[in-house]
Protein backbone atom coordinates (compact mmCIF):
# COMPACT_ATOMS: atom_id res chain seq x y z
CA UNK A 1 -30.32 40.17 -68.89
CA UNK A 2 -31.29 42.49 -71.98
CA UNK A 3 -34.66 42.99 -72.57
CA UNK A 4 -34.29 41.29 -75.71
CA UNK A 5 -33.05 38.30 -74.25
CA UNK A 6 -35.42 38.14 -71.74
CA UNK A 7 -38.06 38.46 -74.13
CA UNK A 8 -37.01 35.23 -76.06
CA UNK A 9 -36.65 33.49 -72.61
CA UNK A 10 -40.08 34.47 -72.38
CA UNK A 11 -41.83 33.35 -75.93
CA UNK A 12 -39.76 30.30 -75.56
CA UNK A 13 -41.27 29.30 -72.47
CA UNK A 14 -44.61 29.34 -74.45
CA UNK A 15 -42.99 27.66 -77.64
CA UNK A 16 -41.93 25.08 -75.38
CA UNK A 17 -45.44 24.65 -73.28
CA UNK A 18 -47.34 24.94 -76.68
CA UNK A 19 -45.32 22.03 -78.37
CA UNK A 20 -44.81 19.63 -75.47
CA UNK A 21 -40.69 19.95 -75.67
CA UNK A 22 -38.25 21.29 -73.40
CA UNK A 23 -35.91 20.74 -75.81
CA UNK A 24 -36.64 23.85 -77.70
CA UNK A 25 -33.69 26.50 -77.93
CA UNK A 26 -34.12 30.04 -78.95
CA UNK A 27 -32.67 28.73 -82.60
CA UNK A 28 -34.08 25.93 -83.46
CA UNK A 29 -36.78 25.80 -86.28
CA UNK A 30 -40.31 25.11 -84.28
CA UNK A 31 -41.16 23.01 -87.36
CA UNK A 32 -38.37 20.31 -86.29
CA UNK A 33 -40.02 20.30 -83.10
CA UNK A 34 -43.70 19.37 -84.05
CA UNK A 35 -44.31 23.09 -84.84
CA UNK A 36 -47.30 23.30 -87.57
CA UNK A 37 -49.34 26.27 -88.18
CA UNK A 38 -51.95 25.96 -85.80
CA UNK A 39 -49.41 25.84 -82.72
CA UNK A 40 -47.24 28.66 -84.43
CA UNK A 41 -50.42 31.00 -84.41
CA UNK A 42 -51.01 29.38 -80.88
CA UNK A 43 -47.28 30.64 -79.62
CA UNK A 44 -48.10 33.94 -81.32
CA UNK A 45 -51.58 34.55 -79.67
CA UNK A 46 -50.72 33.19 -76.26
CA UNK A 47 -47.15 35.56 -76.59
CA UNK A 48 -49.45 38.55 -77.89
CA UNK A 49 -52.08 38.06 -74.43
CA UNK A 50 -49.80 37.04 -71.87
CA UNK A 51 -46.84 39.47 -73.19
CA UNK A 52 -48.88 42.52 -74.59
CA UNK A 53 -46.63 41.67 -77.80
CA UNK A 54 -47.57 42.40 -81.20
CA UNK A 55 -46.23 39.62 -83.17
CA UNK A 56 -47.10 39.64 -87.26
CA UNK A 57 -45.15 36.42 -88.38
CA UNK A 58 -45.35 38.01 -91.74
CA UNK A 59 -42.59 39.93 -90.64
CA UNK A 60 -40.49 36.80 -89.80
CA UNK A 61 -37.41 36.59 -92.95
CA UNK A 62 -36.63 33.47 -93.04
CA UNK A 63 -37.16 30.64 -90.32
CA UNK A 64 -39.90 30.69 -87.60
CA UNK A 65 -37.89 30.43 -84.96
CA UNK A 66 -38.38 31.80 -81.38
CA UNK A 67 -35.81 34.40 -81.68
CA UNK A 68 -36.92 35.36 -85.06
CA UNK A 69 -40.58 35.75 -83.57
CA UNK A 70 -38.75 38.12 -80.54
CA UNK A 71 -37.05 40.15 -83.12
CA UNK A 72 -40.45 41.16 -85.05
CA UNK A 73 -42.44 41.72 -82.28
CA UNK A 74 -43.53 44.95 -80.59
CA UNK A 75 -44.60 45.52 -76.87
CA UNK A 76 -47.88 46.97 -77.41
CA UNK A 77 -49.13 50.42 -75.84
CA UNK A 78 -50.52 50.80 -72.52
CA UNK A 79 -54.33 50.52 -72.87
CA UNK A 80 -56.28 53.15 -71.50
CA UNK A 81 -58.11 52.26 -68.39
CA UNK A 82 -61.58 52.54 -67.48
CA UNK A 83 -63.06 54.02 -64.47
């Protein structure tokens, strides 16, 4: 699996816990599935902590969808640790 791909399979397994639907494919708008603002800054935040994505939805072009949120976001440098 790319490392795209598998980065949609893994913001749409938050999509899908954050809206309650299983039914949610990589393509679908999240607003046909209940998807409001709140739970798309929810997918974004709990992507961005559990990920280490950077994910600015102001970035999206067109439709919030998850593969559109994949394609904008960034894997965030390694933070330095402290000893």
């Amino acid at each position: 699996m790319r490392a795209d791909e598998e980065r949609v399979g893994q913001i749409l397994a938050i999509a899908r816990e954050v809206l309650a639907d299983p039914g949610v494919s990589p393509d679908d708008k999240l607003a046909d599935h209940g998807g409001t603002s709140l739970s798309i800054v929810r997918i974004v935040a709990e992507a961005s902590q559990s990920l280490d994505l950077d994910i600015n939805p102001r970035d999206l072009d067109g439709a919030i969808t998850v593969r559109n949120l994949a394609r904008v976001a960034q894997y965030l440098p390694p933070q330095p640790t402290m000893s």
